[in-house]
C-alpha atoms as a PDB file:
ATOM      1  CA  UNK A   1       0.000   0.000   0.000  1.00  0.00           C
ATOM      2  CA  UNK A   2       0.833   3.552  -0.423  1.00  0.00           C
ATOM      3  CA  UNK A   3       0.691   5.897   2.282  1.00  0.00           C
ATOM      4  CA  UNK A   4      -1.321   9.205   1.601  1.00  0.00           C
ATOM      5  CA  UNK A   5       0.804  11.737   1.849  1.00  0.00           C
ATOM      6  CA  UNK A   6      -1.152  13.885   4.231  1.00  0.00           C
ATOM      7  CA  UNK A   7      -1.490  13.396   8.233  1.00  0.00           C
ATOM      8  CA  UNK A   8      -4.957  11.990   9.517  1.00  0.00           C
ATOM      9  CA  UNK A   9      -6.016  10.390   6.219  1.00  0.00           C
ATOM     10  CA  UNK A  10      -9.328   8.374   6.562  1.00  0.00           C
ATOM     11  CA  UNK A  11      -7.565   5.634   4.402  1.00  0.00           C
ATOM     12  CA  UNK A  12      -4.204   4.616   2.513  1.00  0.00           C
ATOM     13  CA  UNK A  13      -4.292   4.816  -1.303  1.00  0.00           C
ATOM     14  CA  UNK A  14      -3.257   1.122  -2.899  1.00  0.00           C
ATOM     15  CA  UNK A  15      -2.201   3.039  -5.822  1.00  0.00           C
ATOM     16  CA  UNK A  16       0.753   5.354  -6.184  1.00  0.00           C
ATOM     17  CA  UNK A  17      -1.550   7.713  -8.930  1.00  0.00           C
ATOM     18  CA  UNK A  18      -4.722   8.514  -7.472  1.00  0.00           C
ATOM     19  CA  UNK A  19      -6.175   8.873 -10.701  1.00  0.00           C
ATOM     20  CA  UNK A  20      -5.823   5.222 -11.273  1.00  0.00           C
ATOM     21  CA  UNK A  21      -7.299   4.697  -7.580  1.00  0.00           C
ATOM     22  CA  UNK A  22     -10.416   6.577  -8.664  1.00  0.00           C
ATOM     23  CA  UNK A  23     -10.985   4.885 -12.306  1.00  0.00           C
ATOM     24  CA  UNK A  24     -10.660   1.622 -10.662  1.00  0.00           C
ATOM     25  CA  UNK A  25     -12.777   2.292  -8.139  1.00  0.00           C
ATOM     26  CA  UNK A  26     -15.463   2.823 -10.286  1.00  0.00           C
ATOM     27  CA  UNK A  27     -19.219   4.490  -9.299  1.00  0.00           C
ATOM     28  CA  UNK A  28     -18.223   6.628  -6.116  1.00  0.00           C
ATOM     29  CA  UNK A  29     -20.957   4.394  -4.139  1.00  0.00           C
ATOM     30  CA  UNK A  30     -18.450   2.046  -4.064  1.00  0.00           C
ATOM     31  CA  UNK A  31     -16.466   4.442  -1.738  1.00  0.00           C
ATOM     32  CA  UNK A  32     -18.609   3.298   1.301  1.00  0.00           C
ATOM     33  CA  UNK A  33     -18.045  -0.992   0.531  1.00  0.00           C
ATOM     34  CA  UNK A  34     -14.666  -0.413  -0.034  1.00  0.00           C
ATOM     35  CA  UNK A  35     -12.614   1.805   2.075  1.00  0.00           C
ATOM     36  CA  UNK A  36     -15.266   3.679   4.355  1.00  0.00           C
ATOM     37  CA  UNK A  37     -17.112   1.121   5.793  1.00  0.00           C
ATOM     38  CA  UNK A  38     -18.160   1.928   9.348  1.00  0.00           C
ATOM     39  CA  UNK A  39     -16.187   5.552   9.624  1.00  0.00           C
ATOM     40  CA  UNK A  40     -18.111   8.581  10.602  1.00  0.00           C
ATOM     41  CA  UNK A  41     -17.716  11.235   7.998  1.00  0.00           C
ATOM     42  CA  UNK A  42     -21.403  13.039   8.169  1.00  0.00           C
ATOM     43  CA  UNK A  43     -20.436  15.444   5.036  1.00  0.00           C
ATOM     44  CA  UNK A  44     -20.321  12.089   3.017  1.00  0.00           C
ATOM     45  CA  UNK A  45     -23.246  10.758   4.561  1.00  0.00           C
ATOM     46  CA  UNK A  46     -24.911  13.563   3.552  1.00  0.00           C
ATOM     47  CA  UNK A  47     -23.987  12.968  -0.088  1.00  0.00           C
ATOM     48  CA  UNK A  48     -25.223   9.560  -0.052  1.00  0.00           C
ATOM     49  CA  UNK A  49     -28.446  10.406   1.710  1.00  0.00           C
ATOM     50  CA  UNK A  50     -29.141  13.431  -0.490  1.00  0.00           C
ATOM     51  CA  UNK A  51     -27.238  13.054  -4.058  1.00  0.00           C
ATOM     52  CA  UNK A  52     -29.803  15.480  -5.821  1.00  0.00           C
ATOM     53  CA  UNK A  53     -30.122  19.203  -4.503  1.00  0.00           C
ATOM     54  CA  UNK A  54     -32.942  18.396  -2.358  1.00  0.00           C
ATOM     55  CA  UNK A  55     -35.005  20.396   0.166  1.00  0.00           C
ATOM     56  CA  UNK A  56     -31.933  19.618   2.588  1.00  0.00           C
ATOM     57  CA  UNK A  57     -29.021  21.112   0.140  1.00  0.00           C
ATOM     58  CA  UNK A  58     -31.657  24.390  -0.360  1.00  0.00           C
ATOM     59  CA  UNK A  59     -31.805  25.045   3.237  1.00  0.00           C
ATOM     60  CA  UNK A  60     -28.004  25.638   2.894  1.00  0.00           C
ATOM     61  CA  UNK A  61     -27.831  27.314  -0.129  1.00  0.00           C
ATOM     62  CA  UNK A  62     -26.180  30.560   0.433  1.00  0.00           C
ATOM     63  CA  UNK A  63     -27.425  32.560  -3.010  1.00  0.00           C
ATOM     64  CA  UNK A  64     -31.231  33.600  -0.620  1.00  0.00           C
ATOM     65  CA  UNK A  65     -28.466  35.559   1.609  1.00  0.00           C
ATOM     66  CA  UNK A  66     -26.679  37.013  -1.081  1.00  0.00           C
ATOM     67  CA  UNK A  67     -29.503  40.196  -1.637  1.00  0.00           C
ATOM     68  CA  UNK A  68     -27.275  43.328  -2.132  1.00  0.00           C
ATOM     69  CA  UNK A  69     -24.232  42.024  -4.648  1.00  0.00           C
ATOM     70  CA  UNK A  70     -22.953  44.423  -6.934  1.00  0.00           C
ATOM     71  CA  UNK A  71     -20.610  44.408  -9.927  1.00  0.00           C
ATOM     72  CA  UNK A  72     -17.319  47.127  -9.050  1.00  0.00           C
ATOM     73  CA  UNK A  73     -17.457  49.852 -12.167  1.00  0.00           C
END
């Protein structure tokens, strides 16, 4: 295996080129089987719960706050 590079990693890459990690990973819901398992990351269990921009990825939307943007002249 090939240790990631940066401190406190979730997981080791098995693949020197992470590119090659991804493509033969395949879907990214094979994430979870593979390497995630039973961790607790809740920002990617709110992907997999929500994958579409839901009522729950509206509520944090931040464009209904953004009221008085202006272009500089």
């Amino acid at each position: 295996m090939v240790e990631n590079a940066k401190e406190g990693s979730q997981f080791t890459f098995d693949k020197y080129d992470t590119y090659d990690w991804y493509l033969a990973l395949g879907p990214l819901s094979n994430a979870q089987s593979k390497y995630l398992k039973d961790k607790k990351l809740p920002t990617w269990d709110d992907f997999q719960q929500h994958p579409n921009y839901d009522e729950f990825w509206q509520r944090q939307a931040m464009r209904p706050y953004l009221t008085r943007v202006t272009v500089p002249r």
